[in-house]
Every structure is written in structure tokens, then in C-alpha cells.
C-alpha atoms as a PDB file:
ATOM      1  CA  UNK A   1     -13.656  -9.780   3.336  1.00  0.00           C
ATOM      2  CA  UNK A   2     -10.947 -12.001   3.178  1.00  0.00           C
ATOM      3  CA  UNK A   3     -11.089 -14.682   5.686  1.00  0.00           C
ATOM      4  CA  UNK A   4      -8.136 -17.313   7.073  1.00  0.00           C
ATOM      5  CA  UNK A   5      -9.449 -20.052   8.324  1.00  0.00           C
ATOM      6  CA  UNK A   6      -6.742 -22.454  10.535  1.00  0.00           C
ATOM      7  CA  UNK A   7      -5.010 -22.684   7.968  1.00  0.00           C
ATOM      8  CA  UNK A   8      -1.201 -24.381   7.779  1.00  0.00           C
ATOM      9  CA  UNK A   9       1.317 -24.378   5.507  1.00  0.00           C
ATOM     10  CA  UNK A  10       4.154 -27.098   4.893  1.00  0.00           C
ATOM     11  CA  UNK A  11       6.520 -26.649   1.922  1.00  0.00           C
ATOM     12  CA  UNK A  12       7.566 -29.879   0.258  1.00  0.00           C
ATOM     13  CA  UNK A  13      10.309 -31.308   1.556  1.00  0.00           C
ATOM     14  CA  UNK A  14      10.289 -28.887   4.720  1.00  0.00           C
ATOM     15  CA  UNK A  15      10.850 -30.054   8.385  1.00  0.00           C
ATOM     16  CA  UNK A  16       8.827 -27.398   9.774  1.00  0.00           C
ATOM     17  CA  UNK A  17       5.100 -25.913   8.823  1.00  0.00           C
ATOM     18  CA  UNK A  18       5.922 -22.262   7.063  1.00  0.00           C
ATOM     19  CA  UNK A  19       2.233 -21.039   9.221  1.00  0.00           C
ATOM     20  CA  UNK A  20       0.664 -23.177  11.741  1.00  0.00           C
ATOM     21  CA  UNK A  21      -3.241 -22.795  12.186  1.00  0.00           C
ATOM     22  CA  UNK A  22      -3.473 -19.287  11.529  1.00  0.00           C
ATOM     23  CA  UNK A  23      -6.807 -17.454  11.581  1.00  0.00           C
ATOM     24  CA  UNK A  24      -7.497 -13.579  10.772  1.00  0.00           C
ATOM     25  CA  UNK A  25      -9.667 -11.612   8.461  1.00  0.00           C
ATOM     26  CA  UNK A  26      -8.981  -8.378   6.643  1.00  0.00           C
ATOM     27  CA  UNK A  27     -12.297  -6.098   5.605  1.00  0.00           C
ATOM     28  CA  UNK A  28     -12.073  -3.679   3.090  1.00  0.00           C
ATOM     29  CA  UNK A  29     -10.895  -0.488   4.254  1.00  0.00           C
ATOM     30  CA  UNK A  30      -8.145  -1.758   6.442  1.00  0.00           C
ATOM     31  CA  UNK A  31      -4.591  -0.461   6.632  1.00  0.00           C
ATOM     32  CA  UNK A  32      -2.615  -3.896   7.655  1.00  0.00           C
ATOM     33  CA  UNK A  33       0.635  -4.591   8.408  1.00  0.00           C
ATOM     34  CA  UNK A  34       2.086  -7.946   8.690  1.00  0.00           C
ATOM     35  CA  UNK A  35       5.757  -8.033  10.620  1.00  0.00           C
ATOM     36  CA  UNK A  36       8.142 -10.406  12.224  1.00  0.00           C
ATOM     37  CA  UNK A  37      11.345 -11.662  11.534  1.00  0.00           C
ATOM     38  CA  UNK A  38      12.536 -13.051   8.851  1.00  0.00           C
ATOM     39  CA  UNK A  39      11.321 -16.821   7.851  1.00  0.00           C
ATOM     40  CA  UNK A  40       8.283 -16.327  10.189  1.00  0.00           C
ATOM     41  CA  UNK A  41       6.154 -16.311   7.555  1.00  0.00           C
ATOM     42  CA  UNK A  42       5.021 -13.048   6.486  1.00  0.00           C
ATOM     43  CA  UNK A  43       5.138 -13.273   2.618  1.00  0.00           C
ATOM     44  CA  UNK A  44       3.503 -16.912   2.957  1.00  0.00           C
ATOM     45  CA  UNK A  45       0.315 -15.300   4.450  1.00  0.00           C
ATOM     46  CA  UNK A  46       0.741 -12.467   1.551  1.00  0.00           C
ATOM     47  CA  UNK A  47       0.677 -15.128  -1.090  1.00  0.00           C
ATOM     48  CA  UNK A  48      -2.142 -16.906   0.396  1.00  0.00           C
ATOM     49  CA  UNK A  49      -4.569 -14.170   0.625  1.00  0.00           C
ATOM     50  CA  UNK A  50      -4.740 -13.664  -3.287  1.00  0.00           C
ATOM     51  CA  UNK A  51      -4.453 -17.675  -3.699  1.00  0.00           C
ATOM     52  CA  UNK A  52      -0.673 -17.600  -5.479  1.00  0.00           C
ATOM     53  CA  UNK A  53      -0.238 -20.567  -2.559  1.00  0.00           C
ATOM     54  CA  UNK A  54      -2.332 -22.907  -1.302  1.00  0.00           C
ATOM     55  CA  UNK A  55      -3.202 -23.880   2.037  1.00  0.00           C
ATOM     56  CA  UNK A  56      -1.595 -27.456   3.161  1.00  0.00           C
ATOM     57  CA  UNK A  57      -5.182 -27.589   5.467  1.00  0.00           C
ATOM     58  CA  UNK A  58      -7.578 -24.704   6.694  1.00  0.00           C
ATOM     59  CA  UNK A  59      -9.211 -22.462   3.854  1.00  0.00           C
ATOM     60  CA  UNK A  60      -8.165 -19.022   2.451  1.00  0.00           C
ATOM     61  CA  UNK A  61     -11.868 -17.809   1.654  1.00  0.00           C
ATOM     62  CA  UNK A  62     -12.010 -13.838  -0.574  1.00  0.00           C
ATOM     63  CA  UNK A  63     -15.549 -12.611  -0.883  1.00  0.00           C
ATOM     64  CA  UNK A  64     -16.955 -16.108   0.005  1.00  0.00           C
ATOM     65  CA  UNK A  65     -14.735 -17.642  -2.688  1.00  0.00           C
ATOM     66  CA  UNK A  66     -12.549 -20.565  -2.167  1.00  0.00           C
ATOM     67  CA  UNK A  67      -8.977 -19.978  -3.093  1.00  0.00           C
ATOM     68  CA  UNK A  68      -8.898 -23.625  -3.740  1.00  0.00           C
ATOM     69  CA  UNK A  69     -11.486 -23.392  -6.491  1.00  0.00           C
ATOM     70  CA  UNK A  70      -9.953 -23.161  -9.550  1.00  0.00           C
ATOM     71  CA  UNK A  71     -13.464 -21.778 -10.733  1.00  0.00           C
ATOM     72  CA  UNK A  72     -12.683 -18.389  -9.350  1.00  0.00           C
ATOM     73  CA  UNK A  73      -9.086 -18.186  -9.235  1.00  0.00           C
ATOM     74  CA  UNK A  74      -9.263 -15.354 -11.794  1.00  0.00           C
ATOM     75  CA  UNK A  75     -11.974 -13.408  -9.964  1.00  0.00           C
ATOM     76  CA  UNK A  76     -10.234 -13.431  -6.647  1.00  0.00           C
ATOM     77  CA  UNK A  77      -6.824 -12.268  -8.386  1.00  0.00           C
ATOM     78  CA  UNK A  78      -8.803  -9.553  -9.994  1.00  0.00           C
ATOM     79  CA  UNK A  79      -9.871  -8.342  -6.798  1.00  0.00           C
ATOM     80  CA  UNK A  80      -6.545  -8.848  -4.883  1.00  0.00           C
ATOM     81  CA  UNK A  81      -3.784  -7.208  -6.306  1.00  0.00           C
ATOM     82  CA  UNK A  82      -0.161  -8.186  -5.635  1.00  0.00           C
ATOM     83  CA  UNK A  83       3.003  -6.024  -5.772  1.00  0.00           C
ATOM     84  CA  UNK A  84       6.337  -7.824  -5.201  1.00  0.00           C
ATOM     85  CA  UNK A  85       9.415  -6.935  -3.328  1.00  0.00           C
ATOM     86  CA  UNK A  86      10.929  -6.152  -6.403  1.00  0.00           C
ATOM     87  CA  UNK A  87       9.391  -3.975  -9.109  1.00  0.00           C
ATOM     88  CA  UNK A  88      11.542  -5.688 -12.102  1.00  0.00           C
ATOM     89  CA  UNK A  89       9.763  -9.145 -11.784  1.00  0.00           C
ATOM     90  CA  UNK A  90       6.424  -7.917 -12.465  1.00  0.00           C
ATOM     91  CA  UNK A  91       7.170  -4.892 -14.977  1.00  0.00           C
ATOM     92  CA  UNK A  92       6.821  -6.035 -18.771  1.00  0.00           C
ATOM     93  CA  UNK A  93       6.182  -3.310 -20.737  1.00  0.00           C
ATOM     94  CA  UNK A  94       8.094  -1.279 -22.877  1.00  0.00           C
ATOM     95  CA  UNK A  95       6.456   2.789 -21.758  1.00  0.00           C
ATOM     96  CA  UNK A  96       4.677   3.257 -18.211  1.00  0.00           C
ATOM     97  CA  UNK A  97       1.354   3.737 -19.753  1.00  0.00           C
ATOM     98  CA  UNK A  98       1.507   0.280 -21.695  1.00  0.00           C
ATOM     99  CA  UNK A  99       2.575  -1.323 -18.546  1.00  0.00           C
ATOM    100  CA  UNK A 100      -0.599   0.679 -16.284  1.00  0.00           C
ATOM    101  CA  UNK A 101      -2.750  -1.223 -19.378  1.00  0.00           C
ATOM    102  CA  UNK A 102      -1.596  -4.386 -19.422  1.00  0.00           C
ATOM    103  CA  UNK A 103      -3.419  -5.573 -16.947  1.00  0.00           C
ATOM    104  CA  UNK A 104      -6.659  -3.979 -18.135  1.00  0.00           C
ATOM    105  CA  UNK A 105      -6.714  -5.471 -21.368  1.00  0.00           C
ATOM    106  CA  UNK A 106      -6.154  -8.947 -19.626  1.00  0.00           C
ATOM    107  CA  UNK A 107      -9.834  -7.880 -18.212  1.00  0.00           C
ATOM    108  CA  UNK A 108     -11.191  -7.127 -21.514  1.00  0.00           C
ATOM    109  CA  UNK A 109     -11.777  -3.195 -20.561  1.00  0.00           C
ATOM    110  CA  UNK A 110     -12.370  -1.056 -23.498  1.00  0.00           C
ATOM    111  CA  UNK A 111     -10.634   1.730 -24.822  1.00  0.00           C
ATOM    112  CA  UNK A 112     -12.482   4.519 -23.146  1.00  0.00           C
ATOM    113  CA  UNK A 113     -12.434   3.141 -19.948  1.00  0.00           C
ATOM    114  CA  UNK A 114      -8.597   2.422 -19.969  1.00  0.00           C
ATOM    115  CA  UNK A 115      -8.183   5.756 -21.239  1.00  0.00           C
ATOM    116  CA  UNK A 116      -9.361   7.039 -18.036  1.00  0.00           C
ATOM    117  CA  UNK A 117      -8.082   5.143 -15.591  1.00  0.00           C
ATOM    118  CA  UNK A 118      -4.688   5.315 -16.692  1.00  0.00           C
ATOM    119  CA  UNK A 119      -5.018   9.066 -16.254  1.00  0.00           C
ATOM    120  CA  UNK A 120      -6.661   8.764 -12.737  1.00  0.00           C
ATOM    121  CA  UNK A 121      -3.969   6.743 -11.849  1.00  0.00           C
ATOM    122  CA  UNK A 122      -1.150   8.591 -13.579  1.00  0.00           C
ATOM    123  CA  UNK A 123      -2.466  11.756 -11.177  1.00  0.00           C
ATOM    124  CA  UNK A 124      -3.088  10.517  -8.082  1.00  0.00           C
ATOM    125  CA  UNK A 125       0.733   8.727  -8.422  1.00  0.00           C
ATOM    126  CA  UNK A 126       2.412  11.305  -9.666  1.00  0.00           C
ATOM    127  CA  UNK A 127       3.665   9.744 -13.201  1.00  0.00           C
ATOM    128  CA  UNK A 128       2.258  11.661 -15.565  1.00  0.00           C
ATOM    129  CA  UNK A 129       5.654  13.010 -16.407  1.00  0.00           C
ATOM    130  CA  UNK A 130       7.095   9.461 -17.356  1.00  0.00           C
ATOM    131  CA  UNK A 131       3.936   8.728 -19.388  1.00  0.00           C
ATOM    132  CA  UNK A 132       6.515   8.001 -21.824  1.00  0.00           C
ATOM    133  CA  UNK A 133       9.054   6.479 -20.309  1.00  0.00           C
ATOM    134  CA  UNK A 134      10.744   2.808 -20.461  1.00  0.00           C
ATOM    135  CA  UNK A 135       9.778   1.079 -16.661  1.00  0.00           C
ATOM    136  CA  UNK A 136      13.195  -0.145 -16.674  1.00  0.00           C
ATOM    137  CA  UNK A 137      15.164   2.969 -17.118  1.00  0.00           C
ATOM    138  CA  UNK A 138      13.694   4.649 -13.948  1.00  0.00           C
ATOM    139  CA  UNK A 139      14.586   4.794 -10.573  1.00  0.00           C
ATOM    140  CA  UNK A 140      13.692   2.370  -7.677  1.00  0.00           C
ATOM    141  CA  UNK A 141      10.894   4.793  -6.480  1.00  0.00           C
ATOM    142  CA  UNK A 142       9.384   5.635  -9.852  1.00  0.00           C
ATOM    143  CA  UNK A 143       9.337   1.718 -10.539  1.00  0.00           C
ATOM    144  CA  UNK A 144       7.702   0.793  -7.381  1.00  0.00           C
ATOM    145  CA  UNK A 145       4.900   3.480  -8.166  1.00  0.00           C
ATOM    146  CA  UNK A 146       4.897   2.127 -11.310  1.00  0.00           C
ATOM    147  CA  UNK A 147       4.044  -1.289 -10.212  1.00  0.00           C
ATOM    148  CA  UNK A 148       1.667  -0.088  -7.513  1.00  0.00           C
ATOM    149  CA  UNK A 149      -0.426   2.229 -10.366  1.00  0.00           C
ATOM    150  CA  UNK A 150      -0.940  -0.525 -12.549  1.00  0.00           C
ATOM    151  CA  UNK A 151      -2.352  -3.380  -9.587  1.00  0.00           C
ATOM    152  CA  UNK A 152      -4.332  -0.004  -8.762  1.00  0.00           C
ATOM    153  CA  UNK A 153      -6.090   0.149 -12.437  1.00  0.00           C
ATOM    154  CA  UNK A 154      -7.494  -2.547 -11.967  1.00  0.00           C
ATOM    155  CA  UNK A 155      -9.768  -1.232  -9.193  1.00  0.00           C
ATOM    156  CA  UNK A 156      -8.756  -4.323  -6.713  1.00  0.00           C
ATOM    157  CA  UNK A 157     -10.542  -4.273  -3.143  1.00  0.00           C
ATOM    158  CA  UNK A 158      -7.327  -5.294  -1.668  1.00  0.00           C
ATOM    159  CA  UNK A 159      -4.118  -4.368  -2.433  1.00  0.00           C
ATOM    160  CA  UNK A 160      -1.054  -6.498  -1.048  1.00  0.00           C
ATOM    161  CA  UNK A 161       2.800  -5.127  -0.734  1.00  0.00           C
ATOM    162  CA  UNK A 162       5.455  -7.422   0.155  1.00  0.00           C
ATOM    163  CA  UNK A 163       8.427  -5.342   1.519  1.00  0.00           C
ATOM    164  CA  UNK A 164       7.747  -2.454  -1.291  1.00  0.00           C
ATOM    165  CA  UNK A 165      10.640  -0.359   0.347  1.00  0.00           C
ATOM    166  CA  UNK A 166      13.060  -2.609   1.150  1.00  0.00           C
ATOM    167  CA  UNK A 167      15.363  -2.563  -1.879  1.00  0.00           C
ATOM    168  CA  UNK A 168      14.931   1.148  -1.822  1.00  0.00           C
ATOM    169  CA  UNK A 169      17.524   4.073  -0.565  1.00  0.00           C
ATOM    170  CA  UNK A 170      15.399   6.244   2.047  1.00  0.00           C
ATOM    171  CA  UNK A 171      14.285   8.804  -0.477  1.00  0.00           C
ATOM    172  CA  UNK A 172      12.542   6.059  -2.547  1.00  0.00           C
ATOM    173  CA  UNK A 173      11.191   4.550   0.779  1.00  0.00           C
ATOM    174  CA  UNK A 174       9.600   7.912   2.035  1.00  0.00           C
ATOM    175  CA  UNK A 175       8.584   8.356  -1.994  1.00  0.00           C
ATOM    176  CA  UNK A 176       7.024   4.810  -2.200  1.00  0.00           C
ATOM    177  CA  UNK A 177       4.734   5.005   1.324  1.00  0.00           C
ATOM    178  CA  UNK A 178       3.511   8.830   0.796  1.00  0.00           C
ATOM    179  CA  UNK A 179       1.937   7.216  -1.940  1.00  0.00           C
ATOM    180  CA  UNK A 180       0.348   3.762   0.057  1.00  0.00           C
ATOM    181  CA  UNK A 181      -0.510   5.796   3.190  1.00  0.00           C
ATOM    182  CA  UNK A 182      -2.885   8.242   1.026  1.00  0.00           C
ATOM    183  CA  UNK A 183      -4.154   4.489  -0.517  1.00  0.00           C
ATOM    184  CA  UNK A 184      -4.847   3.159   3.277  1.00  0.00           C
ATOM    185  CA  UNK A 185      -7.206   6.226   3.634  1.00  0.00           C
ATOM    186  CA  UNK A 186      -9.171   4.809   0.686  1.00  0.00           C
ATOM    187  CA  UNK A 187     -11.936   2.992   2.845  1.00  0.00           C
ATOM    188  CA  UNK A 188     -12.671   0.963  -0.975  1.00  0.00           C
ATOM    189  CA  UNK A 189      -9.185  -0.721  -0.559  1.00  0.00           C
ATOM    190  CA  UNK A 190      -7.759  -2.329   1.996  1.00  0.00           C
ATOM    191  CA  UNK A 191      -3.834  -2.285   2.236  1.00  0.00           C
ATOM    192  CA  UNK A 192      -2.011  -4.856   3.534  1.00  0.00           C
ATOM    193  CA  UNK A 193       1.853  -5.287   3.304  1.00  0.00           C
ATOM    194  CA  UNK A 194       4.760  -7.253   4.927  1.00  0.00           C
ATOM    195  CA  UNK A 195       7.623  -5.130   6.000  1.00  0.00           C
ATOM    196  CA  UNK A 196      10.531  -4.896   8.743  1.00  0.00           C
ATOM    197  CA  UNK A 197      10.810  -1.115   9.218  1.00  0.00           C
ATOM    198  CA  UNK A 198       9.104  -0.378  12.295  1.00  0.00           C
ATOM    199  CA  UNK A 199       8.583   3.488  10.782  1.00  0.00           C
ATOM    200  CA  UNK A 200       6.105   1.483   8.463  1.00  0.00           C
ATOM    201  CA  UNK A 201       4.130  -0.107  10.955  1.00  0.00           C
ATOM    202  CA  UNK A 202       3.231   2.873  12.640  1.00  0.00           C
ATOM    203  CA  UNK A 203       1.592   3.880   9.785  1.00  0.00           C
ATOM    204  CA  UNK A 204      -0.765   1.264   9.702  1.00  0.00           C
ATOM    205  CA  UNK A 205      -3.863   1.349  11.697  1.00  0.00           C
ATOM    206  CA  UNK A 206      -3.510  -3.086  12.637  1.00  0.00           C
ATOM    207  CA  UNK A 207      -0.525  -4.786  12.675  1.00  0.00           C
ATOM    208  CA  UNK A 208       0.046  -8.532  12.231  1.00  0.00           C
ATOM    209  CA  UNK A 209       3.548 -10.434  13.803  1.00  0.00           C
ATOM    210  CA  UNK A 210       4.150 -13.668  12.449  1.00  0.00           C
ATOM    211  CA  UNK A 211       6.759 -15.713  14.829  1.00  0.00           C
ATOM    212  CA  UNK A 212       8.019 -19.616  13.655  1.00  0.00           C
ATOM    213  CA  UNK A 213       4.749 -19.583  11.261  1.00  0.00           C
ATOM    214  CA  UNK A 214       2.496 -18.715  14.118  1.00  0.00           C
ATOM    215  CA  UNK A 215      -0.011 -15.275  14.473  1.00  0.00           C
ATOM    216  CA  UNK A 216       1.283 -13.970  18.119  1.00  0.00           C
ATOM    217  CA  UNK A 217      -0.263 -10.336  17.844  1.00  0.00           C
ATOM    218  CA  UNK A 218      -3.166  -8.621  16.204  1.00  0.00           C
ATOM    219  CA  UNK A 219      -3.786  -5.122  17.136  1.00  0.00           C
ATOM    220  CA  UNK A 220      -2.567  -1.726  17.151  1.00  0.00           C
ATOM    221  CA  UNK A 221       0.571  -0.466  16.389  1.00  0.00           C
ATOM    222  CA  UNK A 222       0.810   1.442  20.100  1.00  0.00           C
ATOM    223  CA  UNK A 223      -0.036  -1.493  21.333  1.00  0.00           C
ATOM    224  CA  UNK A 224       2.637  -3.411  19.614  1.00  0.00           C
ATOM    225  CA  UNK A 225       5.369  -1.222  20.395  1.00  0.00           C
ATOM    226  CA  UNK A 226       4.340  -0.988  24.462  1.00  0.00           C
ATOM    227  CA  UNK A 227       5.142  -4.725  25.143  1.00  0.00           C
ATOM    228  CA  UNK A 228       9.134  -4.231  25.183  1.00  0.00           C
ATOM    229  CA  UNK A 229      10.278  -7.791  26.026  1.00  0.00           C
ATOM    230  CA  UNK A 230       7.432  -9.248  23.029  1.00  0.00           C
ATOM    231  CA  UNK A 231       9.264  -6.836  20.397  1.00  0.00           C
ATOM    232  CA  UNK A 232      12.730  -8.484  21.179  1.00  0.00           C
ATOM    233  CA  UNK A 233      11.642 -11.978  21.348  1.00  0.00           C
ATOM    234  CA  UNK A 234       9.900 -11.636  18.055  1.00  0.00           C
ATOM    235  CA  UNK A 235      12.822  -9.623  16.475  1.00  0.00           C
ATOM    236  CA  UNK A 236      11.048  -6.133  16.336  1.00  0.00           C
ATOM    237  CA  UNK A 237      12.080  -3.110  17.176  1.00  0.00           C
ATOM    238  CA  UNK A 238      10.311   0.624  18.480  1.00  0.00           C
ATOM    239  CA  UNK A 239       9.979   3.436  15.654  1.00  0.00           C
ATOM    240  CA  UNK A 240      13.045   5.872  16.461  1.00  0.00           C
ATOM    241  CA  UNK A 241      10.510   8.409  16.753  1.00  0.00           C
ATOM    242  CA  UNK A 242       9.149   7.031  19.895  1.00  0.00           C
ATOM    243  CA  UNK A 243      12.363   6.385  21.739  1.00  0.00           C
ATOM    244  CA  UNK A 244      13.086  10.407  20.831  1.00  0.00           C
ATOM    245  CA  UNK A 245       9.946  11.408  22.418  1.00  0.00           C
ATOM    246  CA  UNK A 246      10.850   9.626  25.372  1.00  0.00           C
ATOM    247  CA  UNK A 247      13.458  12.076  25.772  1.00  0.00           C
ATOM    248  CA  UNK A 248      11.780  14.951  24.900  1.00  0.00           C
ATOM    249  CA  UNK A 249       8.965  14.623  27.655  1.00  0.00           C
ATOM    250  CA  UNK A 250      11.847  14.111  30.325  1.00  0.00           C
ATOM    251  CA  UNK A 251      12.936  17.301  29.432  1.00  0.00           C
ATOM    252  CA  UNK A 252       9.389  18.975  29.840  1.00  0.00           C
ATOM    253  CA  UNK A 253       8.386  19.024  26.292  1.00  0.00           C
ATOM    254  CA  UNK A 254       4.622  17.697  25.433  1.00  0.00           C
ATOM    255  CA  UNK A 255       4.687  14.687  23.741  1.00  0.00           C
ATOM    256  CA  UNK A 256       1.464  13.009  22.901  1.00  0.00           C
ATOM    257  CA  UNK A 257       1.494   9.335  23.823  1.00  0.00           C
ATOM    258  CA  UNK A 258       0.057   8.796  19.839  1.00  0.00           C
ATOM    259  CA  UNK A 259       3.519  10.081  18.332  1.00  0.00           C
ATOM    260  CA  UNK A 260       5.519   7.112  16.433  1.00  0.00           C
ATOM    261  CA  UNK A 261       6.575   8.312  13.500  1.00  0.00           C
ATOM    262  CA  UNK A 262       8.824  11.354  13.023  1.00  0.00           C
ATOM    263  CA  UNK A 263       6.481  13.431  11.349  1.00  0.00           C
ATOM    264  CA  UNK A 264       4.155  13.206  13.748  1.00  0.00           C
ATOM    265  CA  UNK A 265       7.321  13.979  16.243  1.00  0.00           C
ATOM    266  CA  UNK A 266       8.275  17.432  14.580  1.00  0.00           C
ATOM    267  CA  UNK A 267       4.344  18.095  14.324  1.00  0.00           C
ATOM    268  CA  UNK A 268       3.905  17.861  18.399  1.00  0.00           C
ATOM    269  CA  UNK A 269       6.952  19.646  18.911  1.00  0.00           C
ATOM    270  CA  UNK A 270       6.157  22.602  16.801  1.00  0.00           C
ATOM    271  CA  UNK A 271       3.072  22.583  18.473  1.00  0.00           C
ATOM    272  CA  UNK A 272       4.375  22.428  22.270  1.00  0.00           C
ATOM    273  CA  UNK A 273       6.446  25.914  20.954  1.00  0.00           C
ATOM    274  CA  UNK A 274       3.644  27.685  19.875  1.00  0.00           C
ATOM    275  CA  UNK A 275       1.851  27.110  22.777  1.00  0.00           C
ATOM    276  CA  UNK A 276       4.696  28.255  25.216  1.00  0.00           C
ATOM    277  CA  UNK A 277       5.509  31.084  22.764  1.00  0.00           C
ATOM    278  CA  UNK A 278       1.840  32.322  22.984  1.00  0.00           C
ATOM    279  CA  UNK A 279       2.172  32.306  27.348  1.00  0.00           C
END
């Protein structure tokens, strides 16, 4: 578990605390999101659950170990992976597969072993294909995945994603979360990741808002996206989806109450026609 204890956050030189006394634990197995505007906050909190910053007061605590404590700053990064907004900052390599074993041989793996969890990971990410390949020379999407399967190689119990999608056209956003939703059902891993598309907090199962530093909400998505007024004051928006299934249940169609995303949209609707096609 990683645990946040009051902690605050002042950058030097900065008029105003980046968090304020924020406390919140993640257990493995969690699908988080963390939202808000922008300077609220949200890829502070990301960077202080794997220790890259440090608390100005309060504790960030991962598996009973101290952020602070130099002692087990590698332990707690091997355990909570990172991926950055931007793939190119944290690729190095010169094919996909050295880049998935970089990381690995950091951790002193040996052959065998790497040998088989770049596979796993090449499968269940779809890259076997650009085995081969420069990082650099793919696409957005591919890169992203790229960055995600080699944090995933390691085996971390907590995998952290700030704004994976947000340089990304919407075929490399859709690309980039098929693959992290089918990680959030890994109850192993917990997924947490900062984003601004309200599409990509429906997905997850808790959401965290940040507002001027300070945690405001922590709970569901629905629940998030049923206080109107606390969306606009805190510079969220609903999903689409939800906003079209308003309509469609003033126009008789059955809508569960569930539906935010537009899968889950076309899903209920197709289903609402087969059940009036079989009367």
C-alpha cells in the first residue's frame, strides 16, 4: 500500500504550497485516477508516490518504506513504476526489445528470465512485430506502449501514468488505454494516472480531483460526474457519453444509469433494440 500522510508541498521560491495536507492511500489492485485542472497538482502527487519528490512535511510511506529514506529509494522505485507524459524522455534504446531490458539488467535479472518477460510483455502489448524496431522511429501510440511494456517488465506493484494520451491523436489515445484498462483488471498492479479527458476517468474504478493543491474528492467516477456545479468549479467536465444518454432516455430508449463511456453507450443501445425487436 502506498500511504500519504498530510503531506505538503512548497516549491522553492513558490508563493503558494503545490499540495496542502493531503492524505490518501492506494492498495494494490486499484484503478486510480487523479484529475483537476491544470496547476492543481496532479503530477506533484504522481511524483511523490514513487519518491522522484519529496514531501516539504507529512510522509509518502510505499510498503512501510519511507520515501525519505535514502536506504530504500531503489526498492520503492522498483516497485513503482513511472511513465511520463512524453514517451521520448524516458526511451534510450536503440531496438524495442533493448529498451523492454534495460531496466531489467539495472535489477541484475539473468538472461533466462529477461528472455521471458520480454516476450510476456511483447504479447500481452501487442509489439512483437516491432521487436526490431528503433523506439524513436515509431508512432506516438507504439512509443507510449513501448514505454508502458518496459515499467511493466519489471513486475512493479504500482504502475503510475502522467497524462499518457495527451500528446496523442485519438487513435493513439484509444490505442494507448485499451492497453492500461486490461492492466487495471490486473488485481497485482494498481494503476494510477493523471489525466484531463473525462472519457479516461470513467474508466477508472476511484477518481482523485486535486483543486489549488488540495484533495476535494475521492470516490467514484458516477459519483464525480453527478455533482454538476463541483465539476465546473474544479474545471471538469461530464464524459460526452453521458450527456448523449441523457438524450436517449428522453426519447424512450433504456439507458443504464452506469453508462459513461461510449462503448458502454453503443453496448446499452444495441441491447435496448434487441429487446424491442424480440416483443
Amino acid at each position: 500500500m502506498i500511504e500519504v500522510q498530510d503531506v505538503s508541498l512548497t516549491y522553492h521560491g513558490a508563493g503558494t504550497s503545490a499540495l496542502s495536507n493531503v492524505s490518501l492511500s492506494v492498495h494494490p489492485g486499484e484503478s486510480v485516477a487523479i484529475a483537476g485542472a491544470s496547476g492543481s497538482g496532479k503530477t506533484t502527487l504522481l511524483r511523490l508516490l514513487n519518491g522522484l519528490r519529496l514531501p516539504s512535511s507529512g510522509r509518502v510511506v510505499v510498503d512501510e518504506m519511507d520515501t525519505a529514506n535514502e536506504k530504500h529509494v531503489w526498492e520503492i522505485r522498483r516497485r513503482v513504476g513511472l511513465i511520463f507524459q512524453n514517451p521520448d524522455n524516458q526511451l534510450v534504446s536503440t531496438t524495442v526489445e533493448r529498451e523492454i531490458a534495460f531496466g531489467m539488467e539495472n535489477l541484475g535479472l539473468d538472461r533466462a528470465e529477461m528472455r521471458e518477460r520480454i516476450s510476456d510483455v511483447l504479447s500481452r502489448l501487442s509489439l512483437e512485430s516491432l521487436r526490431d524496431r528503433p523506439p524513436h522511429h515509431l508512432s506516438g501510440g507504439e512509443k507510449q506502449r513501448v514505454a508502458v511494456a518496459a515499467v511493466l517488465a519489471m513486475r512493479p506493484t504500482y504502475l503510475l501514468l502522467d497524462e499518457p494520451t495527451s500528446l496523442l491523436d485519438a487513435l493513439g489515445r484509444r490505442e494507448v488505454w485499451s492497453i492500461i484498462a486490461g492492466l487495471a483488471e490486473d488485481a497485482s498492479c494498481a494503476v494510477v494516472h493523471v489525466t484531463q479527458f473525462p472519457e479516461e476517468i470513467a474508466l477508472a474504478t476511484r477518481v482523485l480531483v486535486l483543486d489549488g493543491g488540495k484533495l476535494v474528492f475521492d470516490g467514484r467516477p458516477l459519483d464525480l460526474f453527478g455533482a454538476a456545479s463541483d465539476l465546473r468549479n474544479w474545471g471538469l467536465k461530464r464524459p460526452p457519453a453521458m450527456a448523449i444518454a441523457d438524450e436517449l432516455r428522453a426519447n424512450g430508449i433504456t439507458i443504464p444509469a452506469s453508462v459513461a463511456t461510449l462503448d458502454e453507450l453503443v453496448l446499452a443501445v444495441s441491447r435496448d433494440e434487441s429487446r424491442e425487436g424480440g416483443v
